[in-house]
Protein backbone atom coordinates (compact mmCIF):
# COMPACT_ATOMS: atom_id res chain seq x y z
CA UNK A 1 8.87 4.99 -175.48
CA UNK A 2 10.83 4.39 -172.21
CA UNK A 3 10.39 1.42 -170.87
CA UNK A 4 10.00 -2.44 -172.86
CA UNK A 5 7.57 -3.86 -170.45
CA UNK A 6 4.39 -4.96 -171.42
CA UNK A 7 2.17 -1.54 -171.32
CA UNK A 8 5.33 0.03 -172.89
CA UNK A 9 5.69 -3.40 -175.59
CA UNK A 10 1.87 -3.30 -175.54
CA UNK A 11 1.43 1.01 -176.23
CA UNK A 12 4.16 0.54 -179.37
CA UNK A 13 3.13 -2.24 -181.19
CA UNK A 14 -0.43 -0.22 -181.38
CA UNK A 15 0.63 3.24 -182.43
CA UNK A 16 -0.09 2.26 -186.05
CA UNK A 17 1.85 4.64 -188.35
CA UNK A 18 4.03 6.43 -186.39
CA UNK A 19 7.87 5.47 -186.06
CA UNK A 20 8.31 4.58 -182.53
CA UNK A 21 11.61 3.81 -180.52
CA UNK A 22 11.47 2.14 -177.70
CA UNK A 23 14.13 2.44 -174.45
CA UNK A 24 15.08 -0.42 -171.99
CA UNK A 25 17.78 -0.16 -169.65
CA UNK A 26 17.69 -3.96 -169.17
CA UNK A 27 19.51 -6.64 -171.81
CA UNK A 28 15.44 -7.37 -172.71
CA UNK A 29 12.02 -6.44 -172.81
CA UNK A 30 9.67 -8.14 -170.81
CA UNK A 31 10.31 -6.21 -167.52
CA UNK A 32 8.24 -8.12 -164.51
CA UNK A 33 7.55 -10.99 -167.59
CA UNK A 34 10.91 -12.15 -166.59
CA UNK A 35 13.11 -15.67 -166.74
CA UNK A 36 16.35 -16.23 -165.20
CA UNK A 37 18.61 -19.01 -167.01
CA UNK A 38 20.97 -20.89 -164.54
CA UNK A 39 21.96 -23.98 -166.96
CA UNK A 40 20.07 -26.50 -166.32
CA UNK A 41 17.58 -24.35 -164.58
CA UNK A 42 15.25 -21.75 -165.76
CA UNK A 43 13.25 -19.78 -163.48
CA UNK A 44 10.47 -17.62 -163.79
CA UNK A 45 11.03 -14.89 -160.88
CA UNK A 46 9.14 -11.95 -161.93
CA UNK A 47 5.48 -12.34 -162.72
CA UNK A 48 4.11 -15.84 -161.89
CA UNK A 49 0.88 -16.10 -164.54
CA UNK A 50 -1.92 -14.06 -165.53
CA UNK A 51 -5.38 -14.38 -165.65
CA UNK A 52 -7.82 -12.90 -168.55
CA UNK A 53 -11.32 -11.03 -167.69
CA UNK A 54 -11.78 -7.94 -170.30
CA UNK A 55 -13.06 -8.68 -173.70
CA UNK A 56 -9.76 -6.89 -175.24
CA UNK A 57 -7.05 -8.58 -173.37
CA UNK A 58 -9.31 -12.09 -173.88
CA UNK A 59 -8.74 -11.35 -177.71
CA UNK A 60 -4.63 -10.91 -177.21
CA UNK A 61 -4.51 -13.81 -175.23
CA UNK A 62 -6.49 -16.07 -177.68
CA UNK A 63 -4.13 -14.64 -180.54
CA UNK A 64 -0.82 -15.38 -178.35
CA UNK A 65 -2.25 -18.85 -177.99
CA UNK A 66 -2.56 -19.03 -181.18
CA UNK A 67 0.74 -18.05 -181.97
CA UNK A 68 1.99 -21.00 -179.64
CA UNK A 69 3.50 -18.17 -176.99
CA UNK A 70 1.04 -18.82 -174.54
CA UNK A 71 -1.02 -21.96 -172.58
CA UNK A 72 -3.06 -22.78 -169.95
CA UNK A 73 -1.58 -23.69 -166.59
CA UNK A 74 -3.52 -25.11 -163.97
CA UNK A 75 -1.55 -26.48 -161.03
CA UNK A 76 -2.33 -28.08 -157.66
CA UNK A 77 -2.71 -25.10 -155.57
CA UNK A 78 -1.89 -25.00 -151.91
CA UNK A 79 -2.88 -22.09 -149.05
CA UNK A 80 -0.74 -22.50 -146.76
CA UNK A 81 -0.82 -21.12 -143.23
CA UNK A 82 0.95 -21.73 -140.61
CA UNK A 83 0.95 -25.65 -140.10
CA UNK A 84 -2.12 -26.27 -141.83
CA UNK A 85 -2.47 -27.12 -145.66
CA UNK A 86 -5.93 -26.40 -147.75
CA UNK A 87 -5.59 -27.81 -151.39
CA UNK A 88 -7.88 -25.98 -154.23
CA UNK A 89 -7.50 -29.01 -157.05
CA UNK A 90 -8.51 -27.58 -159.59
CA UNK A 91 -7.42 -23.58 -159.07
CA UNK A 92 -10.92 -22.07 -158.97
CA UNK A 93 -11.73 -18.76 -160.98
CA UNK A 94 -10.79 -17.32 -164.07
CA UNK A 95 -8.06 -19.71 -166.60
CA UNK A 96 -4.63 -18.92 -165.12
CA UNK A 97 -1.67 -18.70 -167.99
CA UNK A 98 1.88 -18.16 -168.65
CA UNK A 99 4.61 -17.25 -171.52
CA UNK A 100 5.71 -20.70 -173.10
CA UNK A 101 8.54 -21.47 -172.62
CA UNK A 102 9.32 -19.05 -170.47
CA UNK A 103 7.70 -15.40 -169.19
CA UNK A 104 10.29 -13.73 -171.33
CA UNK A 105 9.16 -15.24 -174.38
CA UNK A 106 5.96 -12.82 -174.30
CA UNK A 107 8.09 -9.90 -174.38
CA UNK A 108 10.70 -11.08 -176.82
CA UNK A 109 7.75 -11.96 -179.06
CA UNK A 110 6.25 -8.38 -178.84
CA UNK A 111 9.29 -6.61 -179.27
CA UNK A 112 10.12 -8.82 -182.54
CA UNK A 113 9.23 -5.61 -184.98
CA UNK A 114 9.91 -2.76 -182.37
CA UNK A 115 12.90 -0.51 -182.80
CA UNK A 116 14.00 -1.66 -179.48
CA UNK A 117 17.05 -0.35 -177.50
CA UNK A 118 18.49 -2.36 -174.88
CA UNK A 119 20.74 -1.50 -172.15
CA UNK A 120 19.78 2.27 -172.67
CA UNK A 121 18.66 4.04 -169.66
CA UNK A 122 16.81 7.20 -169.68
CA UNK A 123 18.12 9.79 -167.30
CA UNK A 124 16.46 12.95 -168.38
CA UNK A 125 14.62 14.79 -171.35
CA UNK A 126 14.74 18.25 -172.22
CA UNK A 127 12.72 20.46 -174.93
CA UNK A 128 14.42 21.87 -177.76
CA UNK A 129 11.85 23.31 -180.75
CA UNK A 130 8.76 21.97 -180.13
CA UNK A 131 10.95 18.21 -180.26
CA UNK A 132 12.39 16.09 -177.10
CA UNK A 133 15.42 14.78 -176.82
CA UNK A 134 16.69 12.04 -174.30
CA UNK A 135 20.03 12.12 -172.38
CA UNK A 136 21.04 8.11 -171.59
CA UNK A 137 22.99 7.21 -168.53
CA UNK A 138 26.30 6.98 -171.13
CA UNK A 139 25.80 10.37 -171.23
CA UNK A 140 25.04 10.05 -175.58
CA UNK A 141 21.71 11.91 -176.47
CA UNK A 142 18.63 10.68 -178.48
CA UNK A 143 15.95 11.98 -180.62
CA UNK A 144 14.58 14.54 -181.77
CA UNK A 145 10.75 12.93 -181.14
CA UNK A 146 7.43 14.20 -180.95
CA UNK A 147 6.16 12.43 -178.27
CA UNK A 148 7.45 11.00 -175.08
CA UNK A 149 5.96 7.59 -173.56
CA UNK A 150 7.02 6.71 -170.02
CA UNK A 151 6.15 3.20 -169.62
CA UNK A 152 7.89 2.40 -165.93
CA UNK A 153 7.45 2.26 -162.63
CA UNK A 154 5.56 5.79 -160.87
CA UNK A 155 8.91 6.78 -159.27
CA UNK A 156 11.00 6.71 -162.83
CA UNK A 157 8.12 8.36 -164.59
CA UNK A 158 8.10 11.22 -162.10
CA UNK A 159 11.54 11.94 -162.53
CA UNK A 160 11.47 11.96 -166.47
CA UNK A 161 8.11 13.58 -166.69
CA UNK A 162 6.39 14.29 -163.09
CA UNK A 163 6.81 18.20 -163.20
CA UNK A 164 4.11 18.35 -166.33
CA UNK A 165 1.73 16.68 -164.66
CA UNK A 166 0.05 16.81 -161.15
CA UNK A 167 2.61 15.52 -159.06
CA UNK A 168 0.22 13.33 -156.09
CA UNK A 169 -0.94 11.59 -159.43
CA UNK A 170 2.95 9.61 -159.44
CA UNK A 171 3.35 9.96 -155.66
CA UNK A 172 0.67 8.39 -154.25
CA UNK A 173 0.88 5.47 -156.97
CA UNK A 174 3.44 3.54 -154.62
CA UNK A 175 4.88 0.55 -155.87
CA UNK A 176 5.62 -2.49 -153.33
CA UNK A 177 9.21 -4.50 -153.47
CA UNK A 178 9.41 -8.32 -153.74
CA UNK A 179 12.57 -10.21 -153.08
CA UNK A 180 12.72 -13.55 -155.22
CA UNK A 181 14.65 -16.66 -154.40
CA UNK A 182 15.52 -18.88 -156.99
CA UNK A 183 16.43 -22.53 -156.34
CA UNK A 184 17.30 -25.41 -158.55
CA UNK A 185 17.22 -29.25 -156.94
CA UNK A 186 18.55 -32.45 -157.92
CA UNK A 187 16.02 -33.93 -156.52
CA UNK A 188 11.71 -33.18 -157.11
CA UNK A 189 10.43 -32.08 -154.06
CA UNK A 190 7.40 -34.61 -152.92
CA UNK A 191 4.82 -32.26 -152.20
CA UNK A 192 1.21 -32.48 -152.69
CA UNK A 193 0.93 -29.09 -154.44
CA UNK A 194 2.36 -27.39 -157.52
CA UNK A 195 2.02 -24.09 -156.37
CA UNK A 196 1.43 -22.56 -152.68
CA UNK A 197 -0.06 -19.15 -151.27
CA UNK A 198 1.61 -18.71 -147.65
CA UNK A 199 0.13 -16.57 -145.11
CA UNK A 200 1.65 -15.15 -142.33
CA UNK A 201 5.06 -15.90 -143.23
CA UNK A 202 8.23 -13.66 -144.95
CA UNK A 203 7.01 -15.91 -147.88
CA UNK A 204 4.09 -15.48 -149.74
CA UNK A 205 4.43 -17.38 -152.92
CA UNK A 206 5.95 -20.85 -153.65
CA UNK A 207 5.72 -22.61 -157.16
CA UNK A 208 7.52 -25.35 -158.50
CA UNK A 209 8.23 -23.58 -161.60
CA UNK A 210 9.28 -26.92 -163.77
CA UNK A 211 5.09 -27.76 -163.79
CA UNK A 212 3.80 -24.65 -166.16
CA UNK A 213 3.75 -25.97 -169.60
CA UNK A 214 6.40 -25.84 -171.59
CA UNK A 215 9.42 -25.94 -169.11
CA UNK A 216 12.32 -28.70 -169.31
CA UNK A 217 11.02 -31.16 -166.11
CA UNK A 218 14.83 -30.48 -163.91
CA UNK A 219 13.48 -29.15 -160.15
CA UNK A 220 13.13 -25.54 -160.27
CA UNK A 221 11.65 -23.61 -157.35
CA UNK A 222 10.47 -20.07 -157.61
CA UNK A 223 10.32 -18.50 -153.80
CA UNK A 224 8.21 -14.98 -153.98
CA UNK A 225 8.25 -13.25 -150.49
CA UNK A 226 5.82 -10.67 -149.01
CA UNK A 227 5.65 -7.60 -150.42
CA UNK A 228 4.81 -5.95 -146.79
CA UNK A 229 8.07 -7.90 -145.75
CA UNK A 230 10.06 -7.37 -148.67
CA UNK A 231 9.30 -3.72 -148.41
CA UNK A 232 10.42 -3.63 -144.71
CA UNK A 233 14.06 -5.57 -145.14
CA UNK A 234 14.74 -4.06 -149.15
CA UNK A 235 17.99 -2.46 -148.22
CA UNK A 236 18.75 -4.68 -146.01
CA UNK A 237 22.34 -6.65 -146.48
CA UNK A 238 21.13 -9.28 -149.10
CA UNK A 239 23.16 -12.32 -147.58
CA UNK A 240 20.69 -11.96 -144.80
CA UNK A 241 17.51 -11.79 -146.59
CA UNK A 242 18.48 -14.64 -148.38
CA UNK A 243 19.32 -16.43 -145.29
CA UNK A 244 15.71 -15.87 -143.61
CA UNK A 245 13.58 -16.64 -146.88
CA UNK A 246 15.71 -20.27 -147.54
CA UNK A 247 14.95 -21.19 -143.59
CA UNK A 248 11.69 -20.59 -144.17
CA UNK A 249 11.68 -22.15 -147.57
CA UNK A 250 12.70 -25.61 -146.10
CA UNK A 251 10.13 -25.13 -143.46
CA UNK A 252 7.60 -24.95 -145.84
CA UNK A 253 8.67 -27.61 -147.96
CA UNK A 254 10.85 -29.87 -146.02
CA UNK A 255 13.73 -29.86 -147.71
CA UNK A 256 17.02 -28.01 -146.57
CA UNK A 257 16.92 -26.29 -149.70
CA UNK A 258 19.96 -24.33 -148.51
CA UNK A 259 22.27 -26.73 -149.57
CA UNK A 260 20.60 -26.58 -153.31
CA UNK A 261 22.85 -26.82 -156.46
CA UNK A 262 21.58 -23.26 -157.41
CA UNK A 263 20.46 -20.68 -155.04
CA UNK A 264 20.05 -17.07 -156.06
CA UNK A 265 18.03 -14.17 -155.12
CA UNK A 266 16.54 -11.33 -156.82
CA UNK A 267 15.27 -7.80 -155.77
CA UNK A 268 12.37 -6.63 -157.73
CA UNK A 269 12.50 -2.99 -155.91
CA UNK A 270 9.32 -2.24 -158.22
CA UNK A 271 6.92 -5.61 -157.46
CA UNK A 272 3.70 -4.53 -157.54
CA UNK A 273 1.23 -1.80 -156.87
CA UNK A 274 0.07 -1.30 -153.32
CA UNK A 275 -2.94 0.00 -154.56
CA UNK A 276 -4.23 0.34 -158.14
CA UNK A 277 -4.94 3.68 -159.01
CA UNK A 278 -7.57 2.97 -161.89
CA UNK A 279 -6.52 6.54 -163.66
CA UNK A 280 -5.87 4.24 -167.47
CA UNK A 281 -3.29 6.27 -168.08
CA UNK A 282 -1.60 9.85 -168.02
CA UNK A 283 -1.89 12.18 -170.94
CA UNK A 284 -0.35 15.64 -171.69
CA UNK A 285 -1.62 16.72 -175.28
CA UNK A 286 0.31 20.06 -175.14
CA UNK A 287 3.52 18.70 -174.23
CA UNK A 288 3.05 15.45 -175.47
CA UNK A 289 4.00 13.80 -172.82
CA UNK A 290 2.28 10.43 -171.38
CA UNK A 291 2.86 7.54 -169.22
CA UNK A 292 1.46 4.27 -168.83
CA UNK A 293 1.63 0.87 -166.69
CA UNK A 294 -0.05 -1.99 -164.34
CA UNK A 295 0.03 1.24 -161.47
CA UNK A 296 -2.07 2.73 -163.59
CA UNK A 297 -4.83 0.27 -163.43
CA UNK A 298 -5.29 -2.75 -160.61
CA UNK A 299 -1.56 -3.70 -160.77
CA UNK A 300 -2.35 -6.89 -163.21
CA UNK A 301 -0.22 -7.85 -166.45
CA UNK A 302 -4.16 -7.63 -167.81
CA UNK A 303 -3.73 -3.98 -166.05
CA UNK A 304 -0.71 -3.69 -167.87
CA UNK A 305 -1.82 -4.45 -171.25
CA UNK A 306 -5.22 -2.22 -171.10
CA UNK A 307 -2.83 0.72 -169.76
CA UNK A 308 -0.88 0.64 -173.18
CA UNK A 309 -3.55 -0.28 -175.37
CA UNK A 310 -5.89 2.61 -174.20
CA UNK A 311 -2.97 5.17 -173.84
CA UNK A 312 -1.87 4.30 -177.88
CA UNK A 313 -5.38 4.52 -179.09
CA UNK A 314 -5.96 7.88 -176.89
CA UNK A 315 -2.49 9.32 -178.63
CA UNK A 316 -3.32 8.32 -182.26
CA UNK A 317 -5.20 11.04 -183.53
CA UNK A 318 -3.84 13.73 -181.56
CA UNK A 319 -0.23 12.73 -183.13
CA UNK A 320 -1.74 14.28 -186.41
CA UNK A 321 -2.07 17.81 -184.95
């Protein structure tokens, strides 16, 4: 398996009886399910909350809840546009909920029986006998294994695996970048709203990140910006990026949040899916090759976790040939 983010966390814990290895270039799994720890400040600056709508990921949810990894978080939502301020008290549709006490947590908690290696990147894989072996980027070798799993973004998986498969299937499954700021206060901002949508702004996502359950009460604000914007100015010099999204982050919330104890800033190059390409999953029986991941479905973490879960119950009983 290459890749420890949830389809990837999600695909091994669910190939029952086979011994699967699973590849992260990062220190931890998680991927997007992300926290960033700035003492006193956590922040989570990949994926915000989920929601829960098929039957399946209803039942892993209930069982995480269970397990005391996940709750219910309902904040005072904002839209925000322009000058003007609409408040949805309570959020309206489907239960929204995050990783206690922090996104990561789901991921650590997943990978807590997986044979996981971190900081081990994946640059290439090559046949030898009817086996595959992995080259890392520190140039040391892996395997042999039977199967290969990519579970990253499209781009990655095309270079390990694209030339098995139709290529357009990768291509066209673009992925959208998302810078995210990162700002811890002395102070609580006094705002009216927990969380805010913006529209028409280089921001599209503000949440005071100390309200979800679970999270020590110092002021930490997560700034998400667009992904059309981010995708414009992603090699852009950072010191400027960072400049534009805190001017407009003290716009928005009235605080010159510039001069914050704790500013930092994030590039998620592979934020989101610009459109969902609703293919489950990709399969190669011959080769045994497959990859899985949100892009696969409608970008979701619940997108995520069907990719995996229908991709390890798809590979199953053709392992046994």
């Amino acid at each position: 398996m290459v890749g420890a983010g949830l389809s990837g966390l999600v695909a091994a814990t669910n190939l029952h009886g086979h011994d699967v290895t699973v590849f992260e270039k990062s220190r931890g799994p998680g991927g997007r399910l992300s926290t960033r720890y700035a003492d006193p400040y956590r922040f989570d600056h990949g994926a915000q909350f989920f929601t829960a709508r098929s039957p399946a990921f209803q039942r892993f949810v209930a069982s995480l809840i269970g397990a005391g990894v996940v709750a219910g978080w309902s904040p005072l939502l904002a839209d925000i546009d322009g000058d003007g301020i609409t408040m949805s008290d309570p959020w309206s549709g489907n239960p929204h909920f995050v990783a206690v006490p922090g996104m990561n947590c789901l991921g650590q908690y997943l990978a807590a029986n997986l044979n996981l290696m971190r900081q081990a990147e994946v640059k290439a894989i090559h046949r030898d006998r009817a086996k595959w072996n992995l080259k890392l980027a520190d140039g040391t070798s892996a395997g042999p294994f039977d199967w290969v799993i990519a579970a990253t973004p499209p781009a990655q998986a095309d270079g390990l695996i694209g030339h098995y498969f139709e290529r357009t299937t990768l291509v066209k499954c673009q992925m959208q970048a998302c810078f995210a700021l990162m700002i811890g206060l002395d102070e609580q901002p006094r705002l009216p709203w927990q969380a805010a949508r913006v529209h028409n702004s280089p921001i599209a996502w503000i949440c005071q990140n100390n309200s979800k359950p679970g999270r020590a009460k110092v002021p930490a604000v997560v700034v998400h910006a667009d992904n059309d914007w981010s995708d414009r100015h992603v090699d852009d010099d950072q010191a400027e990026v960072r400049y534009v999204l805190l001017e407009e982050a003290s716009r928005l919330i009235g605080v010159d949040v510039s001069r914050a104890r704790h500013v930092a800033l994030h590039r998620w190059r592979y934020a989101k899916a610009r459109i969902g390409s609703n293919i489950g999953f990709l399969l190669n029986q011959k080769n045994k090759l497959a990859a899985c991941g949100d892009w696969c479905m409608d970008g979701r973490i619940e997108g995520a976790f069907n990719s995996g879960l229908q991709l390890a119950q798809s590979i199953s009983p053709a392992s046994s040939d």
